[in-house]
Each structure stands twice: as C-alpha cells, then as structure tokens.
C-alpha atoms as a PDB file:
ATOM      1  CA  UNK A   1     151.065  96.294 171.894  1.00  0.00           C
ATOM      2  CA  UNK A   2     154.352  97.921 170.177  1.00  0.00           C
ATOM      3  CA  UNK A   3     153.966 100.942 168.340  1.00  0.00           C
ATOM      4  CA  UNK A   4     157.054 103.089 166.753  1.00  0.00           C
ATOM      5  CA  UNK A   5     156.796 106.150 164.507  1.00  0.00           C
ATOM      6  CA  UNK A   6     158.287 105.752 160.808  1.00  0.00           C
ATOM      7  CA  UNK A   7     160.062 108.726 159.234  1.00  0.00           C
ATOM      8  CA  UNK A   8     160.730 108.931 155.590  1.00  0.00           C
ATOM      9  CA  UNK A   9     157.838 110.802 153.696  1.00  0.00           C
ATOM     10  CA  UNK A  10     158.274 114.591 153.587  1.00  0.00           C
ATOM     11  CA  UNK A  11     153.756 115.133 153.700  1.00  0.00           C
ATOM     12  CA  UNK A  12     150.938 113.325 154.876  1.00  0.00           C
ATOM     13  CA  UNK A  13     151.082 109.749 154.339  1.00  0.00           C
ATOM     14  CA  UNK A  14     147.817 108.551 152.596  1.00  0.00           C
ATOM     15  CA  UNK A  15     148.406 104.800 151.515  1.00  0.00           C
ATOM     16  CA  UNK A  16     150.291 101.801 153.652  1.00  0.00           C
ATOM     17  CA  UNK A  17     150.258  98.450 152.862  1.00  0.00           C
ATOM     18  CA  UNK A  18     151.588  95.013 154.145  1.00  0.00           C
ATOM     19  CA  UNK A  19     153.313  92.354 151.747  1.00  0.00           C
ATOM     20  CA  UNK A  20     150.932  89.289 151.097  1.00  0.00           C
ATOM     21  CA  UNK A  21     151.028  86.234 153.501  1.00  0.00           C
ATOM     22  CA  UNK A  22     154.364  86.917 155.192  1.00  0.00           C
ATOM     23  CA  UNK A  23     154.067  90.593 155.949  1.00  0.00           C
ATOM     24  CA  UNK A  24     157.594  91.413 155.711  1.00  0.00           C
ATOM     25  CA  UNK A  25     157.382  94.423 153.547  1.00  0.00           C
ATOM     26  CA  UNK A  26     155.715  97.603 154.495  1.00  0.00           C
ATOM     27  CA  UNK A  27     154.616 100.145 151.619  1.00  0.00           C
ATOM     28  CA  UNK A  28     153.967 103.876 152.096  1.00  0.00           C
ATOM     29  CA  UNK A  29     152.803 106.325 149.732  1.00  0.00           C
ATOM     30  CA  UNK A  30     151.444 110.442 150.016  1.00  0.00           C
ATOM     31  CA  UNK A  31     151.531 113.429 149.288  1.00  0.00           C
ATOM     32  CA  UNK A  32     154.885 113.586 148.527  1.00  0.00           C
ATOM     33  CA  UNK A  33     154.461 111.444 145.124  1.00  0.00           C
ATOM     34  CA  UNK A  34     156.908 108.762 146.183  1.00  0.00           C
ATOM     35  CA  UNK A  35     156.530 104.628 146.904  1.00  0.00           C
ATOM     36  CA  UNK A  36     158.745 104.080 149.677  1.00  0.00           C
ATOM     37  CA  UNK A  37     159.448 100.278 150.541  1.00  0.00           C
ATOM     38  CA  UNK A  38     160.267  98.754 154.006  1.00  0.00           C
ATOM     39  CA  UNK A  39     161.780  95.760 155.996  1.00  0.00           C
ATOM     40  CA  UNK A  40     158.900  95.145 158.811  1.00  0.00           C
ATOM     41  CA  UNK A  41     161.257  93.618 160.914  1.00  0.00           C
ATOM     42  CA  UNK A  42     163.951  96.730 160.603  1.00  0.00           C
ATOM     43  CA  UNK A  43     161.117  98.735 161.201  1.00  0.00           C
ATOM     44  CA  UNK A  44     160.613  97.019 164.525  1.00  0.00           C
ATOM     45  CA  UNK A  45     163.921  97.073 165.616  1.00  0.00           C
ATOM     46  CA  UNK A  46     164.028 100.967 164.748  1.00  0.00           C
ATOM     47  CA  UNK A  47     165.946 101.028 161.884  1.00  0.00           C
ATOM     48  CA  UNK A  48     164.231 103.517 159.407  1.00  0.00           C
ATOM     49  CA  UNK A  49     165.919 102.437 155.920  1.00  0.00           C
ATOM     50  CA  UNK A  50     163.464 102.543 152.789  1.00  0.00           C
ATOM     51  CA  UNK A  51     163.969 102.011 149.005  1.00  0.00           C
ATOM     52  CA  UNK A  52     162.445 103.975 146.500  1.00  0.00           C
ATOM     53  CA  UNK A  53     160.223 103.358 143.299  1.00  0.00           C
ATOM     54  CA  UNK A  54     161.641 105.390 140.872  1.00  0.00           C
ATOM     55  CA  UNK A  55     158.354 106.287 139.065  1.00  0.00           C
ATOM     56  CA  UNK A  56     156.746 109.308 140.745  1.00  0.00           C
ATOM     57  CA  UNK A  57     153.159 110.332 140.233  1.00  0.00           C
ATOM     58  CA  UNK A  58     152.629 113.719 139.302  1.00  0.00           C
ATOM     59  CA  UNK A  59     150.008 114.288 142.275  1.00  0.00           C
ATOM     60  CA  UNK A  60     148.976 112.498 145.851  1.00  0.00           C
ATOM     61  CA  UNK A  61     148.900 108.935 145.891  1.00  0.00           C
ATOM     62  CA  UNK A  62     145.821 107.766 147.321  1.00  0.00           C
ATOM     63  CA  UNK A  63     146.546 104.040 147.519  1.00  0.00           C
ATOM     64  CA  UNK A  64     148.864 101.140 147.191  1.00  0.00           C
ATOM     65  CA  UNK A  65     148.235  97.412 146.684  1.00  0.00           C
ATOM     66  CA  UNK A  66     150.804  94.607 146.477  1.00  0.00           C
ATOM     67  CA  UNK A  67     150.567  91.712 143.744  1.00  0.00           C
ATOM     68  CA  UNK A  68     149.491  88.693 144.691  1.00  0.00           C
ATOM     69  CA  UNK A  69     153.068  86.888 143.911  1.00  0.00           C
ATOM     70  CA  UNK A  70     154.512  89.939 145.697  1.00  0.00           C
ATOM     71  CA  UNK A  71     156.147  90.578 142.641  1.00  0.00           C
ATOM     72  CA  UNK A  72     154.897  93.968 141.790  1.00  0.00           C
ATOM     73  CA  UNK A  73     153.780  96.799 143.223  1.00  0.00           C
ATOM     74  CA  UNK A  74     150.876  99.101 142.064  1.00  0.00           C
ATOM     75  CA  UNK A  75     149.926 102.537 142.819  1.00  0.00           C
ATOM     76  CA  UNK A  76     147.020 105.336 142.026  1.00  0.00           C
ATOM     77  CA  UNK A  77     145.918 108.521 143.175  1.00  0.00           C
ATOM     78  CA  UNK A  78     144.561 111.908 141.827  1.00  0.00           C
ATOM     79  CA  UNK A  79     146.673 111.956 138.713  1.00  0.00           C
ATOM     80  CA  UNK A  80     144.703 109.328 138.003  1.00  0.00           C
ATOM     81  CA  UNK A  81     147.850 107.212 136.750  1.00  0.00           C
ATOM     82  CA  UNK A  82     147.562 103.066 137.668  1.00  0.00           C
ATOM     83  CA  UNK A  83     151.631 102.127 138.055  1.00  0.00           C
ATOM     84  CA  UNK A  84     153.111  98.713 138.048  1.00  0.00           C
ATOM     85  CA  UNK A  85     156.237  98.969 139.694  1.00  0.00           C
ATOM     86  CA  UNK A  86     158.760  96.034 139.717  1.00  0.00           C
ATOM     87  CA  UNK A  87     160.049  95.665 143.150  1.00  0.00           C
ATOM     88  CA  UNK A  88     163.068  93.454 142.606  1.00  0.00           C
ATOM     89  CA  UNK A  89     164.744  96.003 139.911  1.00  0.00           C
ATOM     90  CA  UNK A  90     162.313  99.288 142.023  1.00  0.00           C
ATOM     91  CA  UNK A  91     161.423 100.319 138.088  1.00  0.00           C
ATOM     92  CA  UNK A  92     157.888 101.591 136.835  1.00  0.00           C
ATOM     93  CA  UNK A  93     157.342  99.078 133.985  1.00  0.00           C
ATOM     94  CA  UNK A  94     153.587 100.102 133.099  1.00  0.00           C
ATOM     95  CA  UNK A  95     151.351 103.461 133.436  1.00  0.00           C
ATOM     96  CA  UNK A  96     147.852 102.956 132.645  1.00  0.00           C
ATOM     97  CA  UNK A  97     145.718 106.092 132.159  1.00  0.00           C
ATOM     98  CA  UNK A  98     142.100 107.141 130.580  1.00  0.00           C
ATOM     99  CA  UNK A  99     139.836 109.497 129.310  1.00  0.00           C
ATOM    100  CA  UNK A 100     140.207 112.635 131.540  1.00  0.00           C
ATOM    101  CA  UNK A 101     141.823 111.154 134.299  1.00  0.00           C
ATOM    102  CA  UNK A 102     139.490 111.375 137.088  1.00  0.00           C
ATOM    103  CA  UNK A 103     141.227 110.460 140.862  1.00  0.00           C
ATOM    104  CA  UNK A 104     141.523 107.161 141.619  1.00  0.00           C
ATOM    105  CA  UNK A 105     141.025 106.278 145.184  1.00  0.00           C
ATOM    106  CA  UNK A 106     141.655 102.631 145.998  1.00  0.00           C
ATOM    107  CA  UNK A 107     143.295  99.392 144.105  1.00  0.00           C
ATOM    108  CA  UNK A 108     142.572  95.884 144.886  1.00  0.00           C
ATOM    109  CA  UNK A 109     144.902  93.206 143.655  1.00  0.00           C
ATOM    110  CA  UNK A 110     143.856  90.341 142.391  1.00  0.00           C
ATOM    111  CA  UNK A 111     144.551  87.288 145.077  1.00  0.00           C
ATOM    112  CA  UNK A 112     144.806  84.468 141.766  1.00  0.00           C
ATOM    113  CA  UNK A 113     146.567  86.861 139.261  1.00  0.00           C
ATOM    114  CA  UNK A 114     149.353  88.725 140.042  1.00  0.00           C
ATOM    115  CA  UNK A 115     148.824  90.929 136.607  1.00  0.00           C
ATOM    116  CA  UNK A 116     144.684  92.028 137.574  1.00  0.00           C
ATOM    117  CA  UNK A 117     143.854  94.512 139.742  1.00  0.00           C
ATOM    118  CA  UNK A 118     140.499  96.654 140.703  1.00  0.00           C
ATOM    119  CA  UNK A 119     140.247 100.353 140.707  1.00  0.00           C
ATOM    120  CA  UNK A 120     137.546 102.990 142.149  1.00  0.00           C
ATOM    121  CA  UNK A 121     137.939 105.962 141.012  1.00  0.00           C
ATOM    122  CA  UNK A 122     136.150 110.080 141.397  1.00  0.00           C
ATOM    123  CA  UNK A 123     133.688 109.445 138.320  1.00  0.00           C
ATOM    124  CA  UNK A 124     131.969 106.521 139.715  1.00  0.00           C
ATOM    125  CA  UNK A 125     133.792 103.665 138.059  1.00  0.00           C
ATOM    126  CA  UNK A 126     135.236 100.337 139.576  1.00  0.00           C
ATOM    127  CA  UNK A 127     137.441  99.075 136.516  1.00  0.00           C
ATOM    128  CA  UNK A 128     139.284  95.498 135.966  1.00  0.00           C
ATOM    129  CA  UNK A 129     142.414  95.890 134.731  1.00  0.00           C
ATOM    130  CA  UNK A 130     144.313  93.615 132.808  1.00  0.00           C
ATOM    131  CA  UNK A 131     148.108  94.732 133.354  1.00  0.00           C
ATOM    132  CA  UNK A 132     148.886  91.766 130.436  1.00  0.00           C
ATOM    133  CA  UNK A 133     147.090  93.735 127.862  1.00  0.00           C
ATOM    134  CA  UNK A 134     147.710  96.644 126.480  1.00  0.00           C
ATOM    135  CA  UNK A 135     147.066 100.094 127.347  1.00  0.00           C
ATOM    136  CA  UNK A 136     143.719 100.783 125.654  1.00  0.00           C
ATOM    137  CA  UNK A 137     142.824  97.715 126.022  1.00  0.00           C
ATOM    138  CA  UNK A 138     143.656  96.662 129.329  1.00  0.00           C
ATOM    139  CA  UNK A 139     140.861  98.256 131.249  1.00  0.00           C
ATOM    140  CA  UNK A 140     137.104  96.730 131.540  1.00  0.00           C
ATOM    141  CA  UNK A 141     134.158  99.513 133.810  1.00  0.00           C
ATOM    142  CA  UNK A 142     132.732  96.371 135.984  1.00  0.00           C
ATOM    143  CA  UNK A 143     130.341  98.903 137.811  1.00  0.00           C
ATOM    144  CA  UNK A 144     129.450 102.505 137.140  1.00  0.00           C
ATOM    145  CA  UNK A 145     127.454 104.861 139.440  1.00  0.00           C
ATOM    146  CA  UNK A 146     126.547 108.597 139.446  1.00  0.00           C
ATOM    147  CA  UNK A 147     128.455 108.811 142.408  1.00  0.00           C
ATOM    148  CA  UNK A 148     132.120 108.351 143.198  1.00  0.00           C
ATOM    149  CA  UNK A 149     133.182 104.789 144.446  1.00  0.00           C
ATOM    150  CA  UNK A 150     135.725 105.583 147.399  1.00  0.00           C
ATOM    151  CA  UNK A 151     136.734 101.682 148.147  1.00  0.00           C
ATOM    152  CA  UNK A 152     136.852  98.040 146.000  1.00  0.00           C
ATOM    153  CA  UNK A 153     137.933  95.107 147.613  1.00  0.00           C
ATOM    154  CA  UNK A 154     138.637  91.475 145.840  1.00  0.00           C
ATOM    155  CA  UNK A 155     137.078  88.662 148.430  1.00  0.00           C
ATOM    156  CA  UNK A 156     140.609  87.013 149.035  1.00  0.00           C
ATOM    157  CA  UNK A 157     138.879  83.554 149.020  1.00  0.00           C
ATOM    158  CA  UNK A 158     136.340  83.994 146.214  1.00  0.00           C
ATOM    159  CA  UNK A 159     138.226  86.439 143.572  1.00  0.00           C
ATOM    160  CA  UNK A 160     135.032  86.652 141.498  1.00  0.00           C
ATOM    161  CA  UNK A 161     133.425  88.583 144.597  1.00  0.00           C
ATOM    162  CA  UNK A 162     134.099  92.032 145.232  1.00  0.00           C
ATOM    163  CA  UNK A 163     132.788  94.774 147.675  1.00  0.00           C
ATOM    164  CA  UNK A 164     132.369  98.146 147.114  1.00  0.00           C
ATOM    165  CA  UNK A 165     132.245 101.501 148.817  1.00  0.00           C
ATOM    166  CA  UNK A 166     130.573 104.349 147.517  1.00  0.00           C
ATOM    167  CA  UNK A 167     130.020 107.989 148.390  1.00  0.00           C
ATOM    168  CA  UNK A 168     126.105 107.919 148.441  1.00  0.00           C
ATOM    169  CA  UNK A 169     125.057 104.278 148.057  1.00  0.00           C
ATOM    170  CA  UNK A 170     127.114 103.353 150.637  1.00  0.00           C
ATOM    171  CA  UNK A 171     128.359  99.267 150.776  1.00  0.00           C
ATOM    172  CA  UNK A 172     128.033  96.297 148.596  1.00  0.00           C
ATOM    173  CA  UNK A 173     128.930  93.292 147.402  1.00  0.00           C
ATOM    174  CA  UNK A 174     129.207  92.111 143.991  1.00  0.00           C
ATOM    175  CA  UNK A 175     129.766  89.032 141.384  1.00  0.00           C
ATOM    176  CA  UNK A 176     132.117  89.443 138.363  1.00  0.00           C
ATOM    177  CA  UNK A 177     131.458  86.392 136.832  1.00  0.00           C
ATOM    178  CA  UNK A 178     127.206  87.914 136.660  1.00  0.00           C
ATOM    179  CA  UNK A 179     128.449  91.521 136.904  1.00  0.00           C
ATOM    180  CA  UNK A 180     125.415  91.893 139.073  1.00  0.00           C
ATOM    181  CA  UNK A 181     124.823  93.334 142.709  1.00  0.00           C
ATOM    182  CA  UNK A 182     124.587  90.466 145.139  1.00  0.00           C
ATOM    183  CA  UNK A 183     124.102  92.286 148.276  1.00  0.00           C
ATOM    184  CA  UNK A 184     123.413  95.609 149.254  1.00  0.00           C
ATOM    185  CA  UNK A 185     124.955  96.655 153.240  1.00  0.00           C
ATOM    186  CA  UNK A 186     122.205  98.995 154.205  1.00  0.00           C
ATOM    187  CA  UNK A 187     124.049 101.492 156.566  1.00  0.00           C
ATOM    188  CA  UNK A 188     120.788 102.947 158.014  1.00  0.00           C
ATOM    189  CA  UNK A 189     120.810  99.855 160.365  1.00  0.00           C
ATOM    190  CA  UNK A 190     123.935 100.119 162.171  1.00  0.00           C
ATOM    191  CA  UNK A 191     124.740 104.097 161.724  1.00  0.00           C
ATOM    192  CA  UNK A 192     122.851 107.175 161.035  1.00  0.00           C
ATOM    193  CA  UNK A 193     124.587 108.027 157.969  1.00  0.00           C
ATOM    194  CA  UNK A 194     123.761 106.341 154.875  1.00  0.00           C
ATOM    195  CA  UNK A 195     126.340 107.783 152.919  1.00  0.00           C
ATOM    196  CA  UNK A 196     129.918 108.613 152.771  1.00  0.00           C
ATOM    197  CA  UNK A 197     131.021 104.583 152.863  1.00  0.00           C
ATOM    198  CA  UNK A 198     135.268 105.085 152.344  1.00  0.00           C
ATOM    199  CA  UNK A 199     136.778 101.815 153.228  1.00  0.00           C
ATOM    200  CA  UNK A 200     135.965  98.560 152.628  1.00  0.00           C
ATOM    201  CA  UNK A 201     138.245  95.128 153.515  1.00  0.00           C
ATOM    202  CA  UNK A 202     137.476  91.350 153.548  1.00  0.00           C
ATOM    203  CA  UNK A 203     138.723  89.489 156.820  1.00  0.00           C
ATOM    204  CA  UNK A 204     141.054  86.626 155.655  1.00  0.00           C
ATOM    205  CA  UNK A 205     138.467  84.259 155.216  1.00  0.00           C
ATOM    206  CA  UNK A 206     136.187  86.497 153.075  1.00  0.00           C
ATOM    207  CA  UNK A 207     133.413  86.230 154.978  1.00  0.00           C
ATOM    208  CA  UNK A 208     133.792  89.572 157.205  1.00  0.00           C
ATOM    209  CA  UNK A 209     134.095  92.924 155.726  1.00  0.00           C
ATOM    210  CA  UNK A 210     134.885  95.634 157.822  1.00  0.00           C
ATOM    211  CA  UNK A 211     133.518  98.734 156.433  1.00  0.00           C
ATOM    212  CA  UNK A 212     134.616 102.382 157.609  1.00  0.00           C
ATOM    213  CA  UNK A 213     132.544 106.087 157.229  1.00  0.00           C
ATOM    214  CA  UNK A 214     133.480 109.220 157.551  1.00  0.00           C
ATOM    215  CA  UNK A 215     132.999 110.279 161.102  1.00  0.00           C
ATOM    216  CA  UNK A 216     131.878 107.532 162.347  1.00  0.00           C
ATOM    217  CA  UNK A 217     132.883 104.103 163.815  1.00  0.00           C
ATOM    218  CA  UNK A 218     134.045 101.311 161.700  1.00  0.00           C
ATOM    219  CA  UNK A 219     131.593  98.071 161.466  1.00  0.00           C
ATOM    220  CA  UNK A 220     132.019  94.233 160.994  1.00  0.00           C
ATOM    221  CA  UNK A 221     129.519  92.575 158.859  1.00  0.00           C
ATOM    222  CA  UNK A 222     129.238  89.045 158.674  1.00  0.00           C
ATOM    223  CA  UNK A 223     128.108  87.612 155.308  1.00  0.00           C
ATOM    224  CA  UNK A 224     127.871  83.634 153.807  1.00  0.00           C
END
C-alpha cells in the first residue's frame, strides 16, 4: 500500500474528493475556506503543487463533489453557500443560497447531468438543485425530516435512486422519480446505535452502500 502526507491547507481538512472515472484530480477543502486542486499522479511522485478556486466560502467547507463531465466543481459547508466552480478558468461562476442558511453537509453530483446536484443540509432537507436555473428557482426539498440529514448519495447506475443518512433515522434509500422511501437500513441489526448515520456511498455498481456512524465501524449493505 503507498501512503504520502499532502501539505497545502493551513486547518483541518474536512472534504477530499477524486475526479470521475480517471481519478487524476484530487480535491481538498476545510477549514481554511479554500478548494485546492491536485495532479494524483504529482501527488504520488511527491510533488505537492495545487491550484486554487478563487471563490472562498465565508466558513468551513464540509464537502466537495466533482461534476459528472468533470467540468465543474461544487462545494458547501456551514455558510450554507452551494458553489459551482469552473475548473478550466478556477472561477466561481454560481452561488446558490436560501432562507436562513442552515449548514450544508454533503453534495452528490449528478452521474447523467453535469449541472444537478443533491444537498443535505442542518435543517433536515435533501434538495435537487438545478445549477441551469436560476437562483430562486433552481432548488427543489426532495425529502424533509425533523432531523438533520448528514449524507445523500446519487446511485451512480440508477440516478433516480438516492440514499440518505440522517442524524436519528439513520439510512435509506429513496426514488426521485416517486419521491417515496424505498427502503429503510435498520441499523439496530448490525450496530447498537440507531442513530447518528454520517456517511453514505454507493459501490460502483450501485448495488453496495457502505454506510459509516459515529463511533462505530463502517458497514456494507448489499441491496437489488
């Protein structure tokens, strides 16, 4: 296995994410309110050169997702401020924001549309956002929940499926197209805790999500 330290944020690092398919870009963002964009294969051969996005949140980015064309880049955390970055040019060309502006914890891009992503976010919301729309009209609540939803994941095969993690209901899965629940992962089976559910990811086929809670192990759940 070969591991090597990266060097370039100036806080905790909170978001990291691969370029689609080919893998050769690595994205970091945290606490320091910057996107910082690098060659994987530099990386490897220790060379610790990053370009910047030149829109800065005004708070801790939580997460990071890469269009689907790898085209674009988009970013959230608690300013609660969606981005769309262009990479080629490294300028912010969009800023979503609403209502009060709760956190936003994870983005999921769209695997068909390079403009659509998913959001979860503090007040219990899992938006779609249309990025070809405008502002206040761009963003559609898919799911809402007393509770905050920590994770969303698009199934990369089947983009009309998406899963879920949220801080009390813990895991599920769930059909735009019916915007109904399809499936819920009851936690009490394979862990103690039923809450507390803060990462979600489909496997590349979209038929394994791995799901992670706080404190405990992460599990692999198999679904057709």
């Amino acid at each position: 296995m070969h591991s090597r330290d990266i060097r370039g944020h100036h806080g905790c690092v909170n978001a990291v994410e691969f370029s689609n398919n080919d893998e050769d870009l690595l994205m970091t963002g945290g606490d320091d309110r910057r996107i910082l964009l690098w060659r994987t294969c530099e990386l490897i051969e220790g060379k610790h050169r990053s370009v910047a996005m030149e829109g800065l949140h005004e708070s801790n980015i939580f997460s990071l997702a890469f269009s689907s064309n790898n085209a674009y880049a988009y970013s959230a955390g608690n300013d609660g401020v969606v981005k769309k970055h262009d990479i080629r040019s490294t300028k912010c060309i969009q800023e979503h924001t609403y209502g009060d502006m709760p956190a936003i914890y994870c983005l999921s891009a769209n695997p068909s549309s390079p403009d659509v992503i998913l959001s979860a976010s503090e007040d219990g919301a899992v938006s779609l956002i249309d990025t070809r729309l405008p502002t206040g009209l761009a963003r559609n609540v898919v799911i809402q929940s007393r509770s905050s939803y920590q994770s969303v994941c698009f199934n990369p095969v089947e983009s009309n499926l998406l899963a879920v993690g949220n801080s009390v209901f813990g895991a599920a899965l769930y059909d735009l197209r019916m915007n109904k629940k399809l499936l819920a992962y009851d936690p009490t089976w394979y862990s103690q805790y039923r809450q507390d559910v803060v990462s979600v990811r489909f496997d590349w086929s979209g038929t394994r999500l791995l799901t992670l809670q706080r404190g405990v192990s992460a599990y692999c759940l198999q679904h057709t």
